[in-house]
C-alpha atoms as a PDB file:
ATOM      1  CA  UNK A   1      74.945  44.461 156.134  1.00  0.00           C
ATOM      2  CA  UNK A   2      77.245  43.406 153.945  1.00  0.00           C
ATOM      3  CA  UNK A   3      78.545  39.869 155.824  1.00  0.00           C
ATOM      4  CA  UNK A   4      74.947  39.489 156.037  1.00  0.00           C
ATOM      5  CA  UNK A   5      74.859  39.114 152.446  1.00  0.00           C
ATOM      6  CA  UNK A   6      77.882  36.623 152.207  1.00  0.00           C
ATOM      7  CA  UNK A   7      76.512  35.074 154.848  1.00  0.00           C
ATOM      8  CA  UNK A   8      73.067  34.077 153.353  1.00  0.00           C
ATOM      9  CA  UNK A   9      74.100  34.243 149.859  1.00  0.00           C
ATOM     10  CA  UNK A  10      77.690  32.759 150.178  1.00  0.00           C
ATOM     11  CA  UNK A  11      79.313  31.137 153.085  1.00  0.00           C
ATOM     12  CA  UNK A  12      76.275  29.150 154.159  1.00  0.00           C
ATOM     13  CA  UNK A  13      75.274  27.910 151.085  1.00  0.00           C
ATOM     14  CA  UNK A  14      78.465  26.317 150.605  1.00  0.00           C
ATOM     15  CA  UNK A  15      78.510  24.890 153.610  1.00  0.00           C
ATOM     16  CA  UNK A  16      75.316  23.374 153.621  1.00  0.00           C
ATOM     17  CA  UNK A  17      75.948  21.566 149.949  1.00  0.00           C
ATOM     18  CA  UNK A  18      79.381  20.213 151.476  1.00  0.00           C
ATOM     19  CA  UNK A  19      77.005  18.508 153.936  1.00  0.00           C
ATOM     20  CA  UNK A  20      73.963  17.264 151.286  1.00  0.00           C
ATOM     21  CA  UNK A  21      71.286  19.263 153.540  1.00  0.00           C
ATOM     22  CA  UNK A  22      68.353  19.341 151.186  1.00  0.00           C
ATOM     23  CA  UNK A  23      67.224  22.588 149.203  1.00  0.00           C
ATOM     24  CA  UNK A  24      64.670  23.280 151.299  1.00  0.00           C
ATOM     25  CA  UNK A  25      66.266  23.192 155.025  1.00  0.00           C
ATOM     26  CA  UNK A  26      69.324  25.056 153.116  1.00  0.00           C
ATOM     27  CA  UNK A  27      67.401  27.706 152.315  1.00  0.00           C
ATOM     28  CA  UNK A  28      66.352  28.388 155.967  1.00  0.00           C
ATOM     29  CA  UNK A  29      69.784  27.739 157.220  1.00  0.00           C
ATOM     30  CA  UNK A  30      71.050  30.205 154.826  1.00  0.00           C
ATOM     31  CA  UNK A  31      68.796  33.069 155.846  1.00  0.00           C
ATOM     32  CA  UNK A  32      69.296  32.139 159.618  1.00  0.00           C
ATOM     33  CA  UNK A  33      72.972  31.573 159.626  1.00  0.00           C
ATOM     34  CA  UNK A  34      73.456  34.633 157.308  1.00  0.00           C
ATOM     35  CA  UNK A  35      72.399  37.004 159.639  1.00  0.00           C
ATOM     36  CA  UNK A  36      74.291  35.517 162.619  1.00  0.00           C
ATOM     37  CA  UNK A  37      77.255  35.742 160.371  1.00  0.00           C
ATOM     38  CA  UNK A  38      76.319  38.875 159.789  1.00  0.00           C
ATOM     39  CA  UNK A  39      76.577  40.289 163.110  1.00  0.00           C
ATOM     40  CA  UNK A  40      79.213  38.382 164.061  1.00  0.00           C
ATOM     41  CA  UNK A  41      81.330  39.908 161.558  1.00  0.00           C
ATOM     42  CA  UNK A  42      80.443  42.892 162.719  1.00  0.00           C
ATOM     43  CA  UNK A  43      80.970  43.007 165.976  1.00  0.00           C
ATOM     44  CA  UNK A  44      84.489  42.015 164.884  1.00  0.00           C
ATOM     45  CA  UNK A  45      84.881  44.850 162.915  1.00  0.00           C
ATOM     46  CA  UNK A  46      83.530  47.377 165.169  1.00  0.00           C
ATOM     47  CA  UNK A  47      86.200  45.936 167.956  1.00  0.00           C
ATOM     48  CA  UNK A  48      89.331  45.283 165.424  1.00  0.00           C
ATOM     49  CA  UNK A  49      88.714  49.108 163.537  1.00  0.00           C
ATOM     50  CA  UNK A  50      89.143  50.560 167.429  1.00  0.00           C
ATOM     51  CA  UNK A  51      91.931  49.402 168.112  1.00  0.00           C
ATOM     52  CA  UNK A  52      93.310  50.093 164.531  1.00  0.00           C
ATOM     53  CA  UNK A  53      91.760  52.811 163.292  1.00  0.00           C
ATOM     54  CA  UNK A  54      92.901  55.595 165.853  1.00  0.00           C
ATOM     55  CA  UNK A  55      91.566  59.569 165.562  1.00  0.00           C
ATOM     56  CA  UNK A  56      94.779  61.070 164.967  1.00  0.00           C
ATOM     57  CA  UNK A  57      94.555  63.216 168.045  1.00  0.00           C
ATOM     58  CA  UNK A  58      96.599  63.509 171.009  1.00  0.00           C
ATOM     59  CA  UNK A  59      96.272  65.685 173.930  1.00  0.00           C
ATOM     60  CA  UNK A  60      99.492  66.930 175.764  1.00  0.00           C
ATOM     61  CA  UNK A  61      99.284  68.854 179.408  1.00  0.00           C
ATOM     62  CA  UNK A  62     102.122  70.680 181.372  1.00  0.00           C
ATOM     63  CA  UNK A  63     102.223  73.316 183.705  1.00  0.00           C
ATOM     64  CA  UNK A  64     101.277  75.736 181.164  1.00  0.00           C
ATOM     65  CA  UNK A  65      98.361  74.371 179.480  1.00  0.00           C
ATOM     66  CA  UNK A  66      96.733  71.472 178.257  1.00  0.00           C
ATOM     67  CA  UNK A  67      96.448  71.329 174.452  1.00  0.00           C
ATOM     68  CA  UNK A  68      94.686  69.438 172.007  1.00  0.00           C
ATOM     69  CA  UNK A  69      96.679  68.218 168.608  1.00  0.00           C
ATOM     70  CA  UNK A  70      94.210  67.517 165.879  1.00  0.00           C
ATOM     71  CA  UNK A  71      95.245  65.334 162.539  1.00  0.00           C
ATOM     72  CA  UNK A  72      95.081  68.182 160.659  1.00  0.00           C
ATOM     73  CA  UNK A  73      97.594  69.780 162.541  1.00  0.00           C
ATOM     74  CA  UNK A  74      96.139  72.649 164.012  1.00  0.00           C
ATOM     75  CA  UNK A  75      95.850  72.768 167.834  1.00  0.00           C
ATOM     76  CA  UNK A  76      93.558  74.091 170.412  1.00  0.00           C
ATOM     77  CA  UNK A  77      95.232  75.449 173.875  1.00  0.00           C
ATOM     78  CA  UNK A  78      93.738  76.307 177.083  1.00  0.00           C
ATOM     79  CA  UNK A  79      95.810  77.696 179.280  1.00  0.00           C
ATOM     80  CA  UNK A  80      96.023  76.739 183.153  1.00  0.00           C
ATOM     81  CA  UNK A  81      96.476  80.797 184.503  1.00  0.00           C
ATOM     82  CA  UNK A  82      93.852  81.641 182.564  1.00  0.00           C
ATOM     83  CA  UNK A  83      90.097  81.909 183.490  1.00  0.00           C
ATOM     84  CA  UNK A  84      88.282  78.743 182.633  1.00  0.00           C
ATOM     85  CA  UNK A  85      85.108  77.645 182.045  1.00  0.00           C
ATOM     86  CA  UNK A  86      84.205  73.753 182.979  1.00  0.00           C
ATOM     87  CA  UNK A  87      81.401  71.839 182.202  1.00  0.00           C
ATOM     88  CA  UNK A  88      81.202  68.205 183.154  1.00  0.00           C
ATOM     89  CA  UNK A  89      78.422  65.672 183.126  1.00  0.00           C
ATOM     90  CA  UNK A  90      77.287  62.484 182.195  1.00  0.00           C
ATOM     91  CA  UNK A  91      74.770  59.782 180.767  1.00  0.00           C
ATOM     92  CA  UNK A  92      73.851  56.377 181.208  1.00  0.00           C
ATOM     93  CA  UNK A  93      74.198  54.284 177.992  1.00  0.00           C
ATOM     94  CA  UNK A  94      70.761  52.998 177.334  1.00  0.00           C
ATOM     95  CA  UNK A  95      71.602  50.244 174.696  1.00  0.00           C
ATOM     96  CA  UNK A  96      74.621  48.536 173.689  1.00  0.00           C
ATOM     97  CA  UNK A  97      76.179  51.147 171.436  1.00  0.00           C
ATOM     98  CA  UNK A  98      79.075  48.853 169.649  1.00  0.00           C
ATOM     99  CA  UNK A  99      81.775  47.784 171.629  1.00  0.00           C
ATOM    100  CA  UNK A 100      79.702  49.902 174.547  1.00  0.00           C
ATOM    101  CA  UNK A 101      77.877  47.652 177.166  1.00  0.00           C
ATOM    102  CA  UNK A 102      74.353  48.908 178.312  1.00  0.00           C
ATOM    103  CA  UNK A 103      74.537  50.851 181.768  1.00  0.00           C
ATOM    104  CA  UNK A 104      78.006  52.013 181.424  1.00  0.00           C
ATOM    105  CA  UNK A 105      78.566  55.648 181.816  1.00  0.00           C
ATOM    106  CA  UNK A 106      79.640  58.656 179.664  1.00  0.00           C
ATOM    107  CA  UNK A 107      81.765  61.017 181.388  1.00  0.00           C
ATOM    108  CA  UNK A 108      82.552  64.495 180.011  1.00  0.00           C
ATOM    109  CA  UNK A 109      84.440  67.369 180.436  1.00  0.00           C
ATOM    110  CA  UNK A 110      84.253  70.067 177.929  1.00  0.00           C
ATOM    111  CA  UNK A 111      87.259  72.986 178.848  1.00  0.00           C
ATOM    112  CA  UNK A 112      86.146  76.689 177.327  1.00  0.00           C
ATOM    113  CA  UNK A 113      88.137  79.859 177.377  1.00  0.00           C
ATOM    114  CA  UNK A 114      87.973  82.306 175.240  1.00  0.00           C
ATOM    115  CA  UNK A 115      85.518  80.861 172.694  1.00  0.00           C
ATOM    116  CA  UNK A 116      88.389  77.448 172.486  1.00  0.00           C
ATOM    117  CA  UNK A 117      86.977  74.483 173.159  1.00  0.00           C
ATOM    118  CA  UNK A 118      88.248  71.040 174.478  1.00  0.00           C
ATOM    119  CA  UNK A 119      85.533  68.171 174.921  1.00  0.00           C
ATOM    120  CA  UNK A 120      86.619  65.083 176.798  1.00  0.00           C
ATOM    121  CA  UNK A 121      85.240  61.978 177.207  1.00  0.00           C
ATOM    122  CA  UNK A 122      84.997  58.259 178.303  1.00  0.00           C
ATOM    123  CA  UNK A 123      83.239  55.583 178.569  1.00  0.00           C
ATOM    124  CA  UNK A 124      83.120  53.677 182.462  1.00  0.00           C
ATOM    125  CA  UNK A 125      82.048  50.606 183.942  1.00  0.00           C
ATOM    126  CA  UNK A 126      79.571  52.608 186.554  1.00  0.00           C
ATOM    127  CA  UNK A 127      81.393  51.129 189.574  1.00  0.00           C
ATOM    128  CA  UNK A 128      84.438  53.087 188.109  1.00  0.00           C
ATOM    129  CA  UNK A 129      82.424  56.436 187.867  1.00  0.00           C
ATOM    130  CA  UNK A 130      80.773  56.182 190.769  1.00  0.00           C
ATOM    131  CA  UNK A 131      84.197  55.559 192.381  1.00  0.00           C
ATOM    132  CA  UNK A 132      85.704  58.697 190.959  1.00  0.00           C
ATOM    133  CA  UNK A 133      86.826  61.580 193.520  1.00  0.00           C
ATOM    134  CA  UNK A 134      85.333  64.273 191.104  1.00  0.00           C
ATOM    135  CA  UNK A 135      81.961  62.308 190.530  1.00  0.00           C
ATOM    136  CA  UNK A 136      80.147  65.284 192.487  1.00  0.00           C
ATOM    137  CA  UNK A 137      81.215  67.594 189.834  1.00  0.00           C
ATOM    138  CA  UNK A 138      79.272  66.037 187.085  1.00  0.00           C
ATOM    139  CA  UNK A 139      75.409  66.346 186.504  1.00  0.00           C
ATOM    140  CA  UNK A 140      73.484  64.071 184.974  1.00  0.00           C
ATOM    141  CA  UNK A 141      71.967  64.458 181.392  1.00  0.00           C
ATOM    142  CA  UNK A 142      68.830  63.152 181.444  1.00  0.00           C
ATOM    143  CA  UNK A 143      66.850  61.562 178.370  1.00  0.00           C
ATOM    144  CA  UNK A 144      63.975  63.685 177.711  1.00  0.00           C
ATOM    145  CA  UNK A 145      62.365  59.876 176.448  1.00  0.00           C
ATOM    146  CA  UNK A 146      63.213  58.776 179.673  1.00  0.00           C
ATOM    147  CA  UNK A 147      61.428  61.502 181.896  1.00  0.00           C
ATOM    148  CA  UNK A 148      58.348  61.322 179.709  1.00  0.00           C
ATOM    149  CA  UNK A 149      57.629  57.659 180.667  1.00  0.00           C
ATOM    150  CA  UNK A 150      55.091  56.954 183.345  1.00  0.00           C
ATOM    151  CA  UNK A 151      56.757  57.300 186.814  1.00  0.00           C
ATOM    152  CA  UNK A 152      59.416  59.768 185.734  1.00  0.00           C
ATOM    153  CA  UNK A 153      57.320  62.752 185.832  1.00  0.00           C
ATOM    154  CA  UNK A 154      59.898  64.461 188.701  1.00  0.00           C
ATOM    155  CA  UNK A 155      62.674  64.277 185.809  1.00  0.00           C
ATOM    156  CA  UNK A 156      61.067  65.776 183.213  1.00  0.00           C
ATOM    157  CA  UNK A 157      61.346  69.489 184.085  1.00  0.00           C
ATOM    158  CA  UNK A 158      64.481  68.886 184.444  1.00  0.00           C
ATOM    159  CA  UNK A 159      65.382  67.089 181.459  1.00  0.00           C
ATOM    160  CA  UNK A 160      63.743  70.028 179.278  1.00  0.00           C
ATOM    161  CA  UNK A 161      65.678  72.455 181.261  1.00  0.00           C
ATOM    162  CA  UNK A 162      69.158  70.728 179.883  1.00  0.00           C
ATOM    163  CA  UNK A 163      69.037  72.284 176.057  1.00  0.00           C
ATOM    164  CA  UNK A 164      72.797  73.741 177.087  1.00  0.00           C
ATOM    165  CA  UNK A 165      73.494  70.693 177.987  1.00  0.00           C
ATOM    166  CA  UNK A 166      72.153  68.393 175.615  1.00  0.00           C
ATOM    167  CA  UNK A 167      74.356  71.090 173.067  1.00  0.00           C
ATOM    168  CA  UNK A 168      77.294  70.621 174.502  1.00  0.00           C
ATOM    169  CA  UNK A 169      76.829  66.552 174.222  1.00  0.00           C
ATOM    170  CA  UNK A 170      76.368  66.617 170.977  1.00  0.00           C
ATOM    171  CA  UNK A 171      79.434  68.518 170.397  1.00  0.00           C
ATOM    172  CA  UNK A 172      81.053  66.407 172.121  1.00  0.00           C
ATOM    173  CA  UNK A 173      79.467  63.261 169.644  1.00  0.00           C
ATOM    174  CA  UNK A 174      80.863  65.406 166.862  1.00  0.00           C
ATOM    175  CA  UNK A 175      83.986  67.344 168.211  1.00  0.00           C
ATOM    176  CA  UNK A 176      85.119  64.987 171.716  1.00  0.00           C
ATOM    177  CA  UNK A 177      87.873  63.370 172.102  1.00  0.00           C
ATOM    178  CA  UNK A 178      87.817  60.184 173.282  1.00  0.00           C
ATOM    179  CA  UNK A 179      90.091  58.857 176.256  1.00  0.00           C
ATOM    180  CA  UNK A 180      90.737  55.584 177.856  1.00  0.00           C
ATOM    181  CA  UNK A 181      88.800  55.622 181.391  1.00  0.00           C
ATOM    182  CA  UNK A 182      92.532  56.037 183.739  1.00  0.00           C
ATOM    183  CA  UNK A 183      93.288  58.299 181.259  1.00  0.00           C
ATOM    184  CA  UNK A 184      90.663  60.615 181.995  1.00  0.00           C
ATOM    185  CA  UNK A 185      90.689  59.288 185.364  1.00  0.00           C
ATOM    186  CA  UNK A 186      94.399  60.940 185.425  1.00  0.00           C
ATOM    187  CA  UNK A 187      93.414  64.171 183.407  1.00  0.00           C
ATOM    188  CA  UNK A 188      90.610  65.228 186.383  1.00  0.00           C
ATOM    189  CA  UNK A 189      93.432  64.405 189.062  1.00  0.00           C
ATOM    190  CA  UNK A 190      95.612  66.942 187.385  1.00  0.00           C
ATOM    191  CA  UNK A 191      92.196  69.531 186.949  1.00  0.00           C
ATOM    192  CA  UNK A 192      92.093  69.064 190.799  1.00  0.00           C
ATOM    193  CA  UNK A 193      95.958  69.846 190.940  1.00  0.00           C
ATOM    194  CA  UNK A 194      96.084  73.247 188.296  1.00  0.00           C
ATOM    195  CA  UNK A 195      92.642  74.614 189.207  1.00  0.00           C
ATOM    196  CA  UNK A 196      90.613  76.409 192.185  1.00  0.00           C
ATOM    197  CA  UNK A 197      87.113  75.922 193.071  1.00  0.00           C
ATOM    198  CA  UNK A 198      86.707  72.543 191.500  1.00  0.00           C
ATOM    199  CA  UNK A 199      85.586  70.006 191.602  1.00  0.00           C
ATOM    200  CA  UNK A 200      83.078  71.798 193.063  1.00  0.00           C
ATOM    201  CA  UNK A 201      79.787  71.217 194.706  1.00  0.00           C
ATOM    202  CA  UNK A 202      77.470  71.537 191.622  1.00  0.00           C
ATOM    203  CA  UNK A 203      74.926  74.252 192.709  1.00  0.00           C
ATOM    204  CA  UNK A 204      73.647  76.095 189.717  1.00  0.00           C
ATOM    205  CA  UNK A 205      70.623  75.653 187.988  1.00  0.00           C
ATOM    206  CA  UNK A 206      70.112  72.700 186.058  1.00  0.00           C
ATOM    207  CA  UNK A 207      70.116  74.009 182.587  1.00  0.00           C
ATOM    208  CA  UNK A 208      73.871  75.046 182.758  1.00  0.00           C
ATOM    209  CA  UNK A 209      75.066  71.794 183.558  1.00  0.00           C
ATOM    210  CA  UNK A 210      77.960  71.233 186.320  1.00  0.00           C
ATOM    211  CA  UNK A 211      79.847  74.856 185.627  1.00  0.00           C
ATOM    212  CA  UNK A 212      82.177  76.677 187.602  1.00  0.00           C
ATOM    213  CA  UNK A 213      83.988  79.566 186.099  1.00  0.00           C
ATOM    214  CA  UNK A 214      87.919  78.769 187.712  1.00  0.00           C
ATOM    215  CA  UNK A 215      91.550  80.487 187.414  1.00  0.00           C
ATOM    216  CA  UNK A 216      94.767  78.625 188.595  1.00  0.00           C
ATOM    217  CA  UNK A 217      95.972  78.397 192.419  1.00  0.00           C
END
């Protein structure tokens, strides 16, 4: 919004009087050019604040457990020997969500024991999730906009039967952590290494996601 502004109101002005465009044409250049400005700055700042701006959390695994450090300083541990409770799916982007190209997956992983929580994600190139050994092991969430269009009938029982799902998601939009795709890549590896039973074959109902209760080997 706001290099829209200097755009229209500031930077193209200018340029157009260094150049002697008439009045007129300027003030159609200015409203044109001000909103390409606009999002160019933008996308910019969306890509420069990513890079720059980082969460403050970091995630640490060992034999023992895998904990999550938050900024504030408190941390959240779930502990390999442990039971554990796993719930993994995944969306296609639908849009262009920043610096996130349209059709590229979200993969998550949300970790639960004892009422702790740790939601993982990332966002994939669908080549690279499809390619992933543990791809079996996530279901998909489904947009309930999505199944109501014509032709998508067969989704839409399905898509009403994800409300777990679809709650877990949006703790994830408001609670995940965010990982570089061969990081996560890495962290499933090493959930194939420390736990039994998964990835497993998913073969519950729909409305509990991808879920398998685990312990250690």
């Amino acid at each position: 919004m706001l290099g829209s502004v200097l755009g229209i109101f500031v930077i193209v002005p200018a340029i157009t009087r260094l150049l002697g465009i008439p009045e007129g044409l300027s003030c159609s250049l200015s409203i044109i050019g001000g909103i390409t400005i606009g999002l160019g700055i933008n996308w910019v700042v969306d890509r420069t604040l990513r890079s720059i701006w980082p969460s403050g959390r970091r995630l640490t695994t060992d034999e023992q457990a895998i904990t999550l450090h938050e900024r504030s300083g408190n941390t959240i541990e779930i502990k390999w020997a442990e039971p554990i409770d796993v719930l993994a799916w995944y969306f296609v982007v639908p849009k262009e969500r920043g610096w996130v190209p349209k059709g590229w997956h979200c993969m998550s992983c949300r970790l639960l024991q004892d009422g702790r929580a740790i939601t993982l994600y990332t966002f994939m190139k669908p080549d690279e999730a499809k390619a992933m050994a543990q791809r079996s092991a996530f279901q998909e969430l489904i947009s309930r906009k999505h199944a109501a269009e014509q032709g998508n009938e067969h989704q839409l029982k399905q898509a009403l039967a994800q409300d777990p799902l679809r709650a877990a998601d949006t703790d994830r939009w408001t609670m995940g952590a965010e990982m570089l795709p061969n990081d996560f890549i890495t962290l499933m590896s090493k959930l194939d290494r420390q736990l039994s039973n998964w990835p497993a074959k998913n073969t519950v109902e729909a409305s509990s996601g991808s879920r398998t209760s685990i312990n250690k080997h």
